[in-house]
N, C-alpha and C. Protein backbone atom coordinates (compact mmCIF):
# COMPACT_ATOMS: atom_id res chain seq x y z
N UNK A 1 100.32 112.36 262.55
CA UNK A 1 101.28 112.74 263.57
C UNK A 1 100.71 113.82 264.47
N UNK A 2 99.74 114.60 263.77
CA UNK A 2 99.36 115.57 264.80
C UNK A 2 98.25 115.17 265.67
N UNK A 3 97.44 114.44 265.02
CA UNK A 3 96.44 114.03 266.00
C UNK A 3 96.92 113.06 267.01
N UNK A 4 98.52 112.23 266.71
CA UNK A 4 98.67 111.47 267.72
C UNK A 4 99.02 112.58 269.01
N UNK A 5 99.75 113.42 268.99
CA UNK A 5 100.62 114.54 269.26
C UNK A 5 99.41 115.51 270.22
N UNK A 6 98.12 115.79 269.62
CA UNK A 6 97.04 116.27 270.53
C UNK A 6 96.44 115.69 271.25
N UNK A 7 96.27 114.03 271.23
CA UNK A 7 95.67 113.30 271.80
C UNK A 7 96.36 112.81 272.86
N UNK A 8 97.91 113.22 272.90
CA UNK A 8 98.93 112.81 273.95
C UNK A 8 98.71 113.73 274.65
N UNK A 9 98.58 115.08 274.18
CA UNK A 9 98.44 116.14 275.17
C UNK A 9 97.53 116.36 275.57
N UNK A 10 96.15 116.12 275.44
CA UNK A 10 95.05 116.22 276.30
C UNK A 10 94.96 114.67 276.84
N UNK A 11 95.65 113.86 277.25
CA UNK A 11 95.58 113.09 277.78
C UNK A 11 96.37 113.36 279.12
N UNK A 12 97.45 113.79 278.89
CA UNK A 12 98.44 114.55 279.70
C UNK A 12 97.84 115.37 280.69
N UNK A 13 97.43 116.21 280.16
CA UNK A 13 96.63 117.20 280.97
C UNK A 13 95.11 116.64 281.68
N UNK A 14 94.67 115.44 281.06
CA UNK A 14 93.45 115.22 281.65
C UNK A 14 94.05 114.37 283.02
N UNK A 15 95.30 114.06 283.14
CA UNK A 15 95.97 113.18 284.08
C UNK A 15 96.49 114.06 285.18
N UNK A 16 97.06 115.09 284.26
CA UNK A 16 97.46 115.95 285.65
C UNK A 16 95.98 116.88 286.17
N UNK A 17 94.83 117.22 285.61
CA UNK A 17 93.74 117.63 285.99
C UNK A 17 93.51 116.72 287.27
N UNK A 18 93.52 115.70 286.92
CA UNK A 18 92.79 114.45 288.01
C UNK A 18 93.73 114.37 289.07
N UNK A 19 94.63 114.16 288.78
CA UNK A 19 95.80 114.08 290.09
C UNK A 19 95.63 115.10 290.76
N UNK A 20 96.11 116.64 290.06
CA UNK A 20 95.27 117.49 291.51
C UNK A 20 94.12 117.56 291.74
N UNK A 21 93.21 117.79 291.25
CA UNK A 21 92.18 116.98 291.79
C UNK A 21 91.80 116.03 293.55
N UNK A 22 92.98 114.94 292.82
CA UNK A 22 92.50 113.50 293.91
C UNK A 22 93.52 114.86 294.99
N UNK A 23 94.84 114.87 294.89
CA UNK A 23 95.48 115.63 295.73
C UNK A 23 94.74 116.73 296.60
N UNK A 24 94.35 117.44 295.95
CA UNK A 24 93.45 118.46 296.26
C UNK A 24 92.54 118.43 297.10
N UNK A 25 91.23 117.60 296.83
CA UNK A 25 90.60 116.37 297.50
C UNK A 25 91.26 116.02 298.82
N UNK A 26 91.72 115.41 298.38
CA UNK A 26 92.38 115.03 300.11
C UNK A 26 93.21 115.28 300.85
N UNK A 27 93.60 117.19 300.98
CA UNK A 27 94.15 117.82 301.24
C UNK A 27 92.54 118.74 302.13
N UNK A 28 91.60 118.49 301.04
CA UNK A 28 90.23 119.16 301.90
C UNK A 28 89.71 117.97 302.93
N UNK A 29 90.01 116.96 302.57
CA UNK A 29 89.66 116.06 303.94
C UNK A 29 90.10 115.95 305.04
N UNK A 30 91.21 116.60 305.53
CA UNK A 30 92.11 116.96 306.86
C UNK A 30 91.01 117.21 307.49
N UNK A 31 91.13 117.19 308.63
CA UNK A 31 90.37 117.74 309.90
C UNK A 31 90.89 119.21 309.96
N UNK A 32 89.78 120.49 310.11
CA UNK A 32 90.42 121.68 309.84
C UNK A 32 89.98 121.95 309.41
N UNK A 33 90.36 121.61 307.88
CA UNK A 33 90.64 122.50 306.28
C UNK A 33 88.50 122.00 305.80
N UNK A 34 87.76 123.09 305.69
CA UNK A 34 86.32 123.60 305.35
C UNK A 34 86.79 122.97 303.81
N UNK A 35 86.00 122.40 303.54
CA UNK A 35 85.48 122.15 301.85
C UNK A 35 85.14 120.89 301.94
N UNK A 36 84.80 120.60 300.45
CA UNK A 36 83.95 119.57 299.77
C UNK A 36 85.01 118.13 300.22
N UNK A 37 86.00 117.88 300.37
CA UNK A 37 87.04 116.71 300.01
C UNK A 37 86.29 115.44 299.55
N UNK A 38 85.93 114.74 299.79
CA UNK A 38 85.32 113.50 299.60
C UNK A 38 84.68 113.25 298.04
N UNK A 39 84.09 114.88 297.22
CA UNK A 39 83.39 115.11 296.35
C UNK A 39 84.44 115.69 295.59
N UNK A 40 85.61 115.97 295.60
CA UNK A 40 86.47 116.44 294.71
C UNK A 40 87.28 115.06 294.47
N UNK A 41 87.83 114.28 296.01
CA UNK A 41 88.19 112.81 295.51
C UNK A 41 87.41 112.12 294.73
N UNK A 42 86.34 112.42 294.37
CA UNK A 42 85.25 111.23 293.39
C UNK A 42 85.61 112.04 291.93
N UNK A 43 85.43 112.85 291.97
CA UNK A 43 85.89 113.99 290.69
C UNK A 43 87.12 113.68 290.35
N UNK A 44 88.62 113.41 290.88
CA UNK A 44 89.62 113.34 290.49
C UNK A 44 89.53 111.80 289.91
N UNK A 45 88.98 110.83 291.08
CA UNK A 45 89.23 109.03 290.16
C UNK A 45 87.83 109.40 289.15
N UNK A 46 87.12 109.93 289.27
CA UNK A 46 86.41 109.28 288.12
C UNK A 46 87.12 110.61 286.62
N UNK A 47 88.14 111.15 286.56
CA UNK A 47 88.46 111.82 285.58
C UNK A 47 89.67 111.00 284.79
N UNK A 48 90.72 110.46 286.11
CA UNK A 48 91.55 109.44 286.18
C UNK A 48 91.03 107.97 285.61
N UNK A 49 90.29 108.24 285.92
CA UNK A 49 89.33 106.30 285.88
C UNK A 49 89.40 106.14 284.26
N UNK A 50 89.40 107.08 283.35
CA UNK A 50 89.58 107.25 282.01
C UNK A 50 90.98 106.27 281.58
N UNK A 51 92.18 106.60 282.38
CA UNK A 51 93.41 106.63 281.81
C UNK A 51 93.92 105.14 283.19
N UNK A 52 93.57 105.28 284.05
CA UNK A 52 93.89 103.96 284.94
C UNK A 52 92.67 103.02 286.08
N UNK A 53 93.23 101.88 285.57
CA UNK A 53 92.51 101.11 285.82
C UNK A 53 92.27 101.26 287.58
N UNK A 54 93.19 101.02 288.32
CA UNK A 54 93.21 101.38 289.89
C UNK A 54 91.99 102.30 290.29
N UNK A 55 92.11 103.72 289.41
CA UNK A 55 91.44 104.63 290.00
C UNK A 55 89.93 103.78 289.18
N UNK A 56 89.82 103.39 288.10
CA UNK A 56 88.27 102.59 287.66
C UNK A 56 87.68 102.24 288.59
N UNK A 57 88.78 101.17 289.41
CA UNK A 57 87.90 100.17 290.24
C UNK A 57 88.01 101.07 291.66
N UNK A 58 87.98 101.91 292.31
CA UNK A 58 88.11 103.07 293.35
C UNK A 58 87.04 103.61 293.11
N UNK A 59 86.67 104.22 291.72
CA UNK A 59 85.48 104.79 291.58
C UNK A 59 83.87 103.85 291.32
N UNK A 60 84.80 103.04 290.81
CA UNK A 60 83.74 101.98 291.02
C UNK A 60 82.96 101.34 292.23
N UNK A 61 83.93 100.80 293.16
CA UNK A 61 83.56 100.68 294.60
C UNK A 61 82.70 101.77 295.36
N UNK A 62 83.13 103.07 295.19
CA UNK A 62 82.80 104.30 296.12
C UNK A 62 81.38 104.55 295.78
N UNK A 63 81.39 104.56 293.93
CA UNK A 63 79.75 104.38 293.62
C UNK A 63 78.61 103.26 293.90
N UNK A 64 79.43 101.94 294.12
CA UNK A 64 78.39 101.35 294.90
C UNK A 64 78.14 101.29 296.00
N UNK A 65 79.15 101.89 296.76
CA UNK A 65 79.02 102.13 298.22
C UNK A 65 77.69 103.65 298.00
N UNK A 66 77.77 104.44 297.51
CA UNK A 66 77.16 105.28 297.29
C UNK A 66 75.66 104.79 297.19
N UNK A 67 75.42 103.86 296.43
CA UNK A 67 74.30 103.88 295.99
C UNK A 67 73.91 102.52 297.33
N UNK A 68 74.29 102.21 297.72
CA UNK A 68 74.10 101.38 299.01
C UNK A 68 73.42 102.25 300.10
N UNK A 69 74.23 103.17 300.19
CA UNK A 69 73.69 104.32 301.19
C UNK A 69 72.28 105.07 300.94
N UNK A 70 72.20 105.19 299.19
CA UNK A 70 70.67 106.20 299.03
C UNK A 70 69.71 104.96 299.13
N UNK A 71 70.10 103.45 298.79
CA UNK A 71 68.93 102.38 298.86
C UNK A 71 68.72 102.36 300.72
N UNK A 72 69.44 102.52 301.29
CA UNK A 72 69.03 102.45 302.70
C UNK A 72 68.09 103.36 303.19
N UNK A 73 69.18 104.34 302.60
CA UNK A 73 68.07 106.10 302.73
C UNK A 73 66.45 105.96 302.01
N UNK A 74 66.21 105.45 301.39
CA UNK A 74 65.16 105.64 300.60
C UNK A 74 63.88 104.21 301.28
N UNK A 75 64.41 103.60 301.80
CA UNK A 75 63.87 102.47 302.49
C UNK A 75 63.51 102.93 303.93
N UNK A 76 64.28 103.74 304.58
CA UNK A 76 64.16 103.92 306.13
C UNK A 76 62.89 104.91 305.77
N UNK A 77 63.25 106.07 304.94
CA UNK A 77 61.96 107.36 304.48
C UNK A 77 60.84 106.73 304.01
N UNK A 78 60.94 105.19 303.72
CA UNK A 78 59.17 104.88 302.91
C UNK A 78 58.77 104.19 303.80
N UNK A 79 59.78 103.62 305.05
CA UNK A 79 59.37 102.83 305.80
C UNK A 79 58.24 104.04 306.88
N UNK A 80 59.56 105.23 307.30
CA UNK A 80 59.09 106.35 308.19
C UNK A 80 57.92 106.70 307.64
N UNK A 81 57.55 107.12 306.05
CA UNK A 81 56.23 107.59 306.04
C UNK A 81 55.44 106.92 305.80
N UNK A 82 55.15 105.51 305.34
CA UNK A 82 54.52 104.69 305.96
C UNK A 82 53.65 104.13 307.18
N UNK A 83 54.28 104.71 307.74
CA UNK A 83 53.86 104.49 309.98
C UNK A 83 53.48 105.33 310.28
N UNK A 84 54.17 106.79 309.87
CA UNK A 84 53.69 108.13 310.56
C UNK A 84 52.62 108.96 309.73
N UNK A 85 52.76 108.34 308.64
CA UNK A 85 52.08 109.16 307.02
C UNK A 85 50.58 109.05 307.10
């Protein structure tokens, strides 16, 4: 009973961690408001991504979009020093 009872409550709390978090997050993405937003939204679904599926596949997408972007990045730089190198 107690371990069900602790495991409810740090589940609890790992849910409301993430929610402000994502909230938080995209409260820094306003136009305006200085900070990280984009990097605290990845921090909130992937803490969330634990407990719901929605935010899984959110964090899932964003990381392959992510890694889409460094394979481009890393192709244009071998291409650039390649020619100029």
């Amino acid at each position: 009973m107690i371990r069900a009872t602790g495991y409810l409550v740090w589940r609890l709390l790992r849910i409301l961690v993430g929610f402000t978090l994502l909230i938080a997050g995209i409260f820094l993405s306003l136009p305006g408001i200085p900070g990280p937003g984009i990097v605290v939204i990845v921090f909130g679904l992937g803490i969330l991504s634990r407990d719901f599926h929605w935010a899984e596949r959110i964090h899932t997408y964003l990381h392959q979009k992510w890694q889409q972007v460094l394979n481009r990045y890393r192709r244009t730089s071998a291409t650039r020093e390649n020619n100029h190198g």
